[in-house]
PDB file of N, CA and C in Angstrom:
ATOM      1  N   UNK A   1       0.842  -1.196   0.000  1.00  0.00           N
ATOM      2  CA  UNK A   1       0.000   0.000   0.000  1.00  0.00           C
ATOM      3  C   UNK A   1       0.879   1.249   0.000  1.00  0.00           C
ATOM      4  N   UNK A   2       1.864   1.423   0.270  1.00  0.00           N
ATOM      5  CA  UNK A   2       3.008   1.707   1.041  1.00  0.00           C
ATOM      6  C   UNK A   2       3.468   2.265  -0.349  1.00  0.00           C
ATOM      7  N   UNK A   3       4.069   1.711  -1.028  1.00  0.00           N
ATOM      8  CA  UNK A   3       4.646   1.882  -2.245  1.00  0.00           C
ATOM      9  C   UNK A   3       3.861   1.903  -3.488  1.00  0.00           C
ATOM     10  N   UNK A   4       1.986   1.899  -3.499  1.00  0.00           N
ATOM     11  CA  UNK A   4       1.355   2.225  -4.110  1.00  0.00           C
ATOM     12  C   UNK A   4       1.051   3.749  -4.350  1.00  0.00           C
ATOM     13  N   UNK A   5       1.086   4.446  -2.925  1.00  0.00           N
ATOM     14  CA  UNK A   5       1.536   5.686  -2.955  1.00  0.00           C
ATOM     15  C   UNK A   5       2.948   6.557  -3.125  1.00  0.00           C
ATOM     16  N   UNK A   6       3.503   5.637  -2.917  1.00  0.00           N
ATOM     17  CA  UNK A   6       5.406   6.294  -3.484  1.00  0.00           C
ATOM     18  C   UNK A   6       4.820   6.620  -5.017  1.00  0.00           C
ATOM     19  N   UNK A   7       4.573   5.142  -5.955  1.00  0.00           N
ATOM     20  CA  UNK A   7       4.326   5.637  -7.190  1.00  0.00           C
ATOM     21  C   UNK A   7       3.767   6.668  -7.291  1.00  0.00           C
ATOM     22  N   UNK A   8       2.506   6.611  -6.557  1.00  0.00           N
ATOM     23  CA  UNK A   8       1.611   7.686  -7.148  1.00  0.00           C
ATOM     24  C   UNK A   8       2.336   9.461  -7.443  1.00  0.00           C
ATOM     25  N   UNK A   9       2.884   9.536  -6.073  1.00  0.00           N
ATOM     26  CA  UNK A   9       3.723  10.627  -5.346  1.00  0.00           C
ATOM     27  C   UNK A   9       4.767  11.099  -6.831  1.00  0.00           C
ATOM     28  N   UNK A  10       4.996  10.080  -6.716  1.00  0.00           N
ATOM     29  CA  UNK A  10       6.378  10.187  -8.118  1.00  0.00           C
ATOM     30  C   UNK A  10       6.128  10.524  -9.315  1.00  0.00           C
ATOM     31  N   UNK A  11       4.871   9.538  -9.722  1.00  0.00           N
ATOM     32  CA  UNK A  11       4.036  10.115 -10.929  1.00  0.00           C
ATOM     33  C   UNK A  11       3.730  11.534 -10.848  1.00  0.00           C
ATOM     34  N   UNK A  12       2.846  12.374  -9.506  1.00  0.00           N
ATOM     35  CA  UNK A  12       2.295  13.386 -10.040  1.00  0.00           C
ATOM     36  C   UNK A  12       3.671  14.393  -9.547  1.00  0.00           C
ATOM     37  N   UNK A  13       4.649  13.703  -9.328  1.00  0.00           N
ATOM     38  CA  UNK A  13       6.177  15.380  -9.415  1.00  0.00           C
ATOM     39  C   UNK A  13       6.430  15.198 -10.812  1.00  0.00           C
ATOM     40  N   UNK A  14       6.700  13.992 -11.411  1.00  0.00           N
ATOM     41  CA  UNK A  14       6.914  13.889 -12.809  1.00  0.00           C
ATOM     42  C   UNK A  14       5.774  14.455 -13.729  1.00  0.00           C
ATOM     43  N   UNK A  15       4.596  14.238 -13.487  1.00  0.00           N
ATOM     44  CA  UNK A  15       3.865  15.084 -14.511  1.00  0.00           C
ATOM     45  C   UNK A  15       4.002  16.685 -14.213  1.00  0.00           C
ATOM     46  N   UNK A  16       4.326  17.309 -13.017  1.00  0.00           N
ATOM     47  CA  UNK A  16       4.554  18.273 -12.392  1.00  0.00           C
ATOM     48  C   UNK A  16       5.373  19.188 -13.627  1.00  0.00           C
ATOM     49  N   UNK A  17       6.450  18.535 -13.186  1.00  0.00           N
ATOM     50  CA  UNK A  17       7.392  18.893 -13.791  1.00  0.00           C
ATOM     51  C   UNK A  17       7.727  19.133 -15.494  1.00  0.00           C
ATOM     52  N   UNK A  18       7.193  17.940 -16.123  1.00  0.00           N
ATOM     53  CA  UNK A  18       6.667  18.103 -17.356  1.00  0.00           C
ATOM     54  C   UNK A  18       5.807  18.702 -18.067  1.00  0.00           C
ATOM     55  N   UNK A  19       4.920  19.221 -17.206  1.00  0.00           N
ATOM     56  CA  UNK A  19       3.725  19.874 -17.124  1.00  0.00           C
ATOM     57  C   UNK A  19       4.674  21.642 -17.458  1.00  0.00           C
ATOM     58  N   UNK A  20       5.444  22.032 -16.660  1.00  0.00           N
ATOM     59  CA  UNK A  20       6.413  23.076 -16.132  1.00  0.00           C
ATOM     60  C   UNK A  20       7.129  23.181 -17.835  1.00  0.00           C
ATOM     61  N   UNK A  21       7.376  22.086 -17.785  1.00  0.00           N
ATOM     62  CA  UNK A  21       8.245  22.491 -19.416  1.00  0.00           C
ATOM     63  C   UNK A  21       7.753  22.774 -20.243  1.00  0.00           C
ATOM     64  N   UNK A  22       5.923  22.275 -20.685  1.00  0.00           N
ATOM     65  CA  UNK A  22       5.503  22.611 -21.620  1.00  0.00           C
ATOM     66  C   UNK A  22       4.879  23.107 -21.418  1.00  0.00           C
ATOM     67  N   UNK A  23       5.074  24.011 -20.189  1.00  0.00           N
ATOM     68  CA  UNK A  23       4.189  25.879 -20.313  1.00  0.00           C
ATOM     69  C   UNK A  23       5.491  26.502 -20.594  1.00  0.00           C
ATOM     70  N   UNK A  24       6.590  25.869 -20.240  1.00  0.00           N
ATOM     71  CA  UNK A  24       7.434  27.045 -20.689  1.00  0.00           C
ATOM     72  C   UNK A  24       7.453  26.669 -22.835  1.00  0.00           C
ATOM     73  N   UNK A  25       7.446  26.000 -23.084  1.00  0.00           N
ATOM     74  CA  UNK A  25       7.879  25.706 -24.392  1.00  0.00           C
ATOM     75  C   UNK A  25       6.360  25.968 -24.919  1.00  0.00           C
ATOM     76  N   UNK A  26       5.080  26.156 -24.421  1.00  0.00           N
ATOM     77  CA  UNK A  26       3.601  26.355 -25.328  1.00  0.00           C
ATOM     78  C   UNK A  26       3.558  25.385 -25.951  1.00  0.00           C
ATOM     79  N   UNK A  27       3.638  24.130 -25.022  1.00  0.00           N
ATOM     80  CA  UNK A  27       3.379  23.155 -26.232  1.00  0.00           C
ATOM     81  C   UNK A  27       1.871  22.478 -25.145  1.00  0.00           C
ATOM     82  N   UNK A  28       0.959  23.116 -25.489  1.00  0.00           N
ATOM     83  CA  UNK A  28       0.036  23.308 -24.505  1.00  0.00           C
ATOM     84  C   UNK A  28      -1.044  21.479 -25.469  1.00  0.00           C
ATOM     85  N   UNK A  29      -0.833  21.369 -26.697  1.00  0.00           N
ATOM     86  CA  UNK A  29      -0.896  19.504 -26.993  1.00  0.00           C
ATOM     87  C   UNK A  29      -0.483  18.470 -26.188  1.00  0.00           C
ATOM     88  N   UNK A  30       0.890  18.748 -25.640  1.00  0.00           N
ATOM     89  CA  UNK A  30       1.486  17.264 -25.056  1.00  0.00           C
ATOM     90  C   UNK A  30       1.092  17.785 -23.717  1.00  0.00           C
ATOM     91  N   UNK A  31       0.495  18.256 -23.455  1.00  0.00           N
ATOM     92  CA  UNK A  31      -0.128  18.471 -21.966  1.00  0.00           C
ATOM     93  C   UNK A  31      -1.189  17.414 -21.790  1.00  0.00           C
ATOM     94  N   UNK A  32      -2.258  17.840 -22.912  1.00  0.00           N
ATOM     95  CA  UNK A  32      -3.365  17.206 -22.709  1.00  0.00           C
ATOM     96  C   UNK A  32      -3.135  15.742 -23.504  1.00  0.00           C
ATOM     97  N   UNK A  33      -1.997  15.303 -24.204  1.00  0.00           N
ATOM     98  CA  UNK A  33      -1.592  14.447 -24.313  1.00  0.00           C
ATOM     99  C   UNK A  33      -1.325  13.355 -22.963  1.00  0.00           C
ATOM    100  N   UNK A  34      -0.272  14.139 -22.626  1.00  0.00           N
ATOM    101  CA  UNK A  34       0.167  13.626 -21.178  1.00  0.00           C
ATOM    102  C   UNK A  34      -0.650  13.684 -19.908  1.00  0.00           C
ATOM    103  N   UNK A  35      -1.793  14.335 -19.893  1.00  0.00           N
ATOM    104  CA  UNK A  35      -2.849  13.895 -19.161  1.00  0.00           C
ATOM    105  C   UNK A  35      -3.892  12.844 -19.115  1.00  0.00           C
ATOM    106  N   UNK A  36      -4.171  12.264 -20.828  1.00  0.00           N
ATOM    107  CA  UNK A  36      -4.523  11.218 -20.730  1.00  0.00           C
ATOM    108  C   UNK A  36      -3.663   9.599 -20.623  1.00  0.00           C
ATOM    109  N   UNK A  37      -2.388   9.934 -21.028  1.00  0.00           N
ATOM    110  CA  UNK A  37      -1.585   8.708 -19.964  1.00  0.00           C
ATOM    111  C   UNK A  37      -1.497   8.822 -18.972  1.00  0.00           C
ATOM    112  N   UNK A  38      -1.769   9.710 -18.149  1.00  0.00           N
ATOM    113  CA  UNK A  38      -1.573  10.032 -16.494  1.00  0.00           C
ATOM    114  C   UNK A  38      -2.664   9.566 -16.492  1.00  0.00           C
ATOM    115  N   UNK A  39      -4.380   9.541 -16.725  1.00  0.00           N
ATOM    116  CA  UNK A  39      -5.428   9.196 -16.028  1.00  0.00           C
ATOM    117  C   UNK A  39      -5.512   7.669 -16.683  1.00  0.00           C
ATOM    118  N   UNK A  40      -5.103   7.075 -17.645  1.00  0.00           N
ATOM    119  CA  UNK A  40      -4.838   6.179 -18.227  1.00  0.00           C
ATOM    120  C   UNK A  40      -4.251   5.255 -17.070  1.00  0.00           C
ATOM    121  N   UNK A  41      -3.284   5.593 -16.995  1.00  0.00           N
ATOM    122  CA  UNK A  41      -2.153   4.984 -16.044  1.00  0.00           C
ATOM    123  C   UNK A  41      -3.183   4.601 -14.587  1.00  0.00           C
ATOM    124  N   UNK A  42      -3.482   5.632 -14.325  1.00  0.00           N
ATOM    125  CA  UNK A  42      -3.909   5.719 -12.894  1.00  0.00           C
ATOM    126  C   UNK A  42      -5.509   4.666 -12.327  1.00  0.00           C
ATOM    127  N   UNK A  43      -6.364   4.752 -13.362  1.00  0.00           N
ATOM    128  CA  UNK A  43      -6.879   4.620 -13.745  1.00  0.00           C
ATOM    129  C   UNK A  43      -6.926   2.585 -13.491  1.00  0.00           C
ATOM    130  N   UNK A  44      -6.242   2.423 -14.308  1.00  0.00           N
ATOM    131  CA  UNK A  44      -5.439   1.048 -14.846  1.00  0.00           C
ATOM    132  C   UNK A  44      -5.060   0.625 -13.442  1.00  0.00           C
ATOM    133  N   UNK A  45      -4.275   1.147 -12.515  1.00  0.00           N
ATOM    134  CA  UNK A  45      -3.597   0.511 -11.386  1.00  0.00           C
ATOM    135  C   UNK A  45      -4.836   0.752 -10.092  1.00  0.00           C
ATOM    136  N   UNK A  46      -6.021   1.490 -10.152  1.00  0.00           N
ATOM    137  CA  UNK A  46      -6.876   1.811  -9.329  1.00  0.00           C
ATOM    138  C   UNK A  46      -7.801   0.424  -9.415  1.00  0.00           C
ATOM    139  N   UNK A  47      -8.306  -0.405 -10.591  1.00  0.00           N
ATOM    140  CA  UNK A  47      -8.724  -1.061 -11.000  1.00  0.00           C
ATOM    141  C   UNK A  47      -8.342  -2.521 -10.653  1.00  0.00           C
ATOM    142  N   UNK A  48      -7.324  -2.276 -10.162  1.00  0.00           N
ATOM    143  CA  UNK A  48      -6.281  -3.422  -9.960  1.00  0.00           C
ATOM    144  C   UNK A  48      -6.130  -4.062  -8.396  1.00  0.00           C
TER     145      UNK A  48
END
C-alpha cells in the first residue's frame, strides 16, 4: 500500500514537472496528451 503511494507521489512530481516544461515551451498539446496517460495509467492501477 506503502509503495502504491510512493508511485503515485512520483508520478504526479513527474507530470509536475513536465507539465512546467511545456508551459514554458507552449506546447500546450502534449499536456493534454500527457494527461490522458496520467489518467490512463492511474486509472489502470486503481482497478487493480
Amino acid at each position: 500500500m506503502t509503495l502504491h503511494f510512493i508511485c503515485v507521489y512520483y508520478i504526479v512530481q513527474t507530470t509536475l514537472f513536465l507539465y512546467n516544461i511545456s508551459i514554458f515551451y507552449k506546447q500546450n498539446n502534449n499536456i493534454l496528451f500527457l494527461n490522458k496517460i496520467i489518467t490512463y495509467y492511474i486509472n489502470d492501477r486503481l482497478e487493480r
